[in-house]
C-alpha atoms as a PDB file:
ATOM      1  CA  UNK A   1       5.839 -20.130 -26.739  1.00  0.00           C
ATOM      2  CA  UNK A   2       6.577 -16.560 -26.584  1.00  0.00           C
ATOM      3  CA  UNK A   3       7.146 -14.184 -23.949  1.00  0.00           C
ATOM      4  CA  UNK A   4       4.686 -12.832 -21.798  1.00  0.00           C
ATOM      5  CA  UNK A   5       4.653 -10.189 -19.169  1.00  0.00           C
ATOM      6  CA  UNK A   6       3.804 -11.999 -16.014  1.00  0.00           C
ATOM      7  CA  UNK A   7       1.964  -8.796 -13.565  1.00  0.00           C
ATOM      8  CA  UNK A   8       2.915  -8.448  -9.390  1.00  0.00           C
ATOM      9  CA  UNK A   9       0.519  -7.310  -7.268  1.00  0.00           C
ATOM     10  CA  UNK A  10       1.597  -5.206  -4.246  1.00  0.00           C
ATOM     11  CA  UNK A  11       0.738  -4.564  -0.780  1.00  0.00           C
ATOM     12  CA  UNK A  12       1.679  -1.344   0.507  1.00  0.00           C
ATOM     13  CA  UNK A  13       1.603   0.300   3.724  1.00  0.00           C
ATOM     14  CA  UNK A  14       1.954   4.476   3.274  1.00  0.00           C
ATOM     15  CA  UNK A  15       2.723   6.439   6.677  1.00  0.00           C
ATOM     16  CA  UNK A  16       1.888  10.629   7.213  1.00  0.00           C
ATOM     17  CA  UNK A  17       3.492  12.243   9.762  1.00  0.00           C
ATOM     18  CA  UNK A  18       1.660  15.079   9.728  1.00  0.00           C
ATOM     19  CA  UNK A  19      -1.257  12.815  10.464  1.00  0.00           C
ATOM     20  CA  UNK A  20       0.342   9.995  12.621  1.00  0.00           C
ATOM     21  CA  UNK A  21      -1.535   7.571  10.441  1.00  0.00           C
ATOM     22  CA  UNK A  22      -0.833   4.620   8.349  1.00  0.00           C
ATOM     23  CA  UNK A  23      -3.007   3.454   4.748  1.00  0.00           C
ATOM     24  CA  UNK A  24      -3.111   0.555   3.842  1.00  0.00           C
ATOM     25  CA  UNK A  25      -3.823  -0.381   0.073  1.00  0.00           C
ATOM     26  CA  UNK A  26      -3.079  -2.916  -3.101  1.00  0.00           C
ATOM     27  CA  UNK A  27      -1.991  -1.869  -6.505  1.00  0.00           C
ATOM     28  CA  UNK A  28      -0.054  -3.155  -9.351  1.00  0.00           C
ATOM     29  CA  UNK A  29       2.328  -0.258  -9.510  1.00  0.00           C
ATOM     30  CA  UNK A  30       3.187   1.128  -6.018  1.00  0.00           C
ATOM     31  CA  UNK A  31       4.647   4.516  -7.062  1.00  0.00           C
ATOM     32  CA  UNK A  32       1.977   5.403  -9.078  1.00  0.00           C
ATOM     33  CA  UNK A  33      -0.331   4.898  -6.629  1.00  0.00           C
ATOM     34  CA  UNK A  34       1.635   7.143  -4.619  1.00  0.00           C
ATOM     35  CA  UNK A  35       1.827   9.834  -6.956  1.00  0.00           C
ATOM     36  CA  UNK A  36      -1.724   9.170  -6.821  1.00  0.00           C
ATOM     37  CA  UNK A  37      -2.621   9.783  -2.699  1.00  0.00           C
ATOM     38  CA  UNK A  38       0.078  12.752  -2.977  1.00  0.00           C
ATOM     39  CA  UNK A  39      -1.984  14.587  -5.884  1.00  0.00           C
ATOM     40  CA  UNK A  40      -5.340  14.235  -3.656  1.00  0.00           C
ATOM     41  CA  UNK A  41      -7.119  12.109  -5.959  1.00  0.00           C
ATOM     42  CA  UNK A  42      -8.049   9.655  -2.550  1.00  0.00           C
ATOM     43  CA  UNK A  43     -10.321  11.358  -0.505  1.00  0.00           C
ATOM     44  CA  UNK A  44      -8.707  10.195   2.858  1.00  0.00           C
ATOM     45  CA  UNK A  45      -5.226  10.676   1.901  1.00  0.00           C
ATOM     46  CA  UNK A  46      -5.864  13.916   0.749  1.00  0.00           C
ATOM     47  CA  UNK A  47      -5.767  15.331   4.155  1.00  0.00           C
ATOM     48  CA  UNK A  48      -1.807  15.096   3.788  1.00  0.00           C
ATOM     49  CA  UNK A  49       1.065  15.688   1.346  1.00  0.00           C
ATOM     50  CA  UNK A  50       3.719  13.978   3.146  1.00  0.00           C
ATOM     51  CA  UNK A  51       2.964  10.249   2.649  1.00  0.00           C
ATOM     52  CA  UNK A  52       5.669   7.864   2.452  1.00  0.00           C
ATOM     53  CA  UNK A  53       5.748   4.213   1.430  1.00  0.00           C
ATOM     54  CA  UNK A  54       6.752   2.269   4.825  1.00  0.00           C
ATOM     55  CA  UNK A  55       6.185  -1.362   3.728  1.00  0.00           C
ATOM     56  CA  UNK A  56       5.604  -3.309   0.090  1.00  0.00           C
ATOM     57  CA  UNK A  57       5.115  -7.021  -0.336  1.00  0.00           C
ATOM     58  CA  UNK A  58       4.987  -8.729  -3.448  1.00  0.00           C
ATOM     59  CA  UNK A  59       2.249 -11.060  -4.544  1.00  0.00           C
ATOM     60  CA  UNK A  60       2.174 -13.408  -7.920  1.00  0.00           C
ATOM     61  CA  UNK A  61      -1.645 -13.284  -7.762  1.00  0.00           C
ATOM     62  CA  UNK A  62      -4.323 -10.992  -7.219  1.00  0.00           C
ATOM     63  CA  UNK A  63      -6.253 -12.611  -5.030  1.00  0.00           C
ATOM     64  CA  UNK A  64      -3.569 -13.594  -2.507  1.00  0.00           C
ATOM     65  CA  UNK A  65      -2.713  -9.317  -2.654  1.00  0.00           C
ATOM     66  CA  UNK A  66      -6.113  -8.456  -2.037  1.00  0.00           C
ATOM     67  CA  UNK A  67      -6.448 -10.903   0.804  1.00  0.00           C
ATOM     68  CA  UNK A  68      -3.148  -9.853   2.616  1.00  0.00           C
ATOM     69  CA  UNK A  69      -4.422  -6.157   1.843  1.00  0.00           C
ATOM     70  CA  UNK A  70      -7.718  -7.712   3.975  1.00  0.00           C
ATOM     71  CA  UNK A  71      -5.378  -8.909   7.223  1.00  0.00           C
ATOM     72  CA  UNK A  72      -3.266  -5.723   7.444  1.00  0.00           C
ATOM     73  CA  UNK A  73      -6.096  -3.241   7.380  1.00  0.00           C
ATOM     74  CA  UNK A  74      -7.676  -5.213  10.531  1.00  0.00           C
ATOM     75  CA  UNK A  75      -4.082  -5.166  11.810  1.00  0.00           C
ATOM     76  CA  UNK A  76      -4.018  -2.406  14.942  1.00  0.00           C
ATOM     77  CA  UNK A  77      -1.132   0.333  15.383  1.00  0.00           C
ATOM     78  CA  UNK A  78       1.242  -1.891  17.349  1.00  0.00           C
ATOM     79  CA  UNK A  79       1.138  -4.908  14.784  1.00  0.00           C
ATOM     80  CA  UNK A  80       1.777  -2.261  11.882  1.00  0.00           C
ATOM     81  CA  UNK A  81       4.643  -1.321  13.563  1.00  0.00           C
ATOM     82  CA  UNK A  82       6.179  -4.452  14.486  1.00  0.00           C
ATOM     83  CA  UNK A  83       5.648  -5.571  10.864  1.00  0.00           C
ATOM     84  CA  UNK A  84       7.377  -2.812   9.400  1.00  0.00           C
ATOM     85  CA  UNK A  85       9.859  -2.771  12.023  1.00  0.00           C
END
């Protein structure tokens, strides 16, 4: 068998000071996706230009990202903050 390129999935957590508020979101490529919110192609993000990435977690499969994306956005202030410490 050959090589093959076996794709993460990531959780990330960005945080906006100029907002005081933390997105939540899933992608395959984190820093893209941050290029992405800072160039105001995501209509909520694009209220700020100074998000940061605060917290990433690393999935093996989709569905497991997606459903940890699920928990964290029902997570409230304090539990975001304790998880990213």
């Amino acid at each position: 068998m050959g090589d093959f390129f076996l794709m993460k999935y990531f959780v990330y957590i960005l945080y906006s000071a100029s907002l005081d508020v933390y997105y939540k979101g899933f992608s395959t490529d984190v820093n893209k996706r941050l290029e992405y919110h800072l160039d105001s192609k995501h209509k909520f993000t694009s209220q700020a230009k100074d998000w940061i990435i605060v917290y990433v977690e690393e999935f093996d499969e989709k569905k497991e990202a997606l459903k940890e994306e699920k928990r964290l956005k029902k997570l409230n202030r304090k539990s975001i903050e304790k998880l990213i410490g």
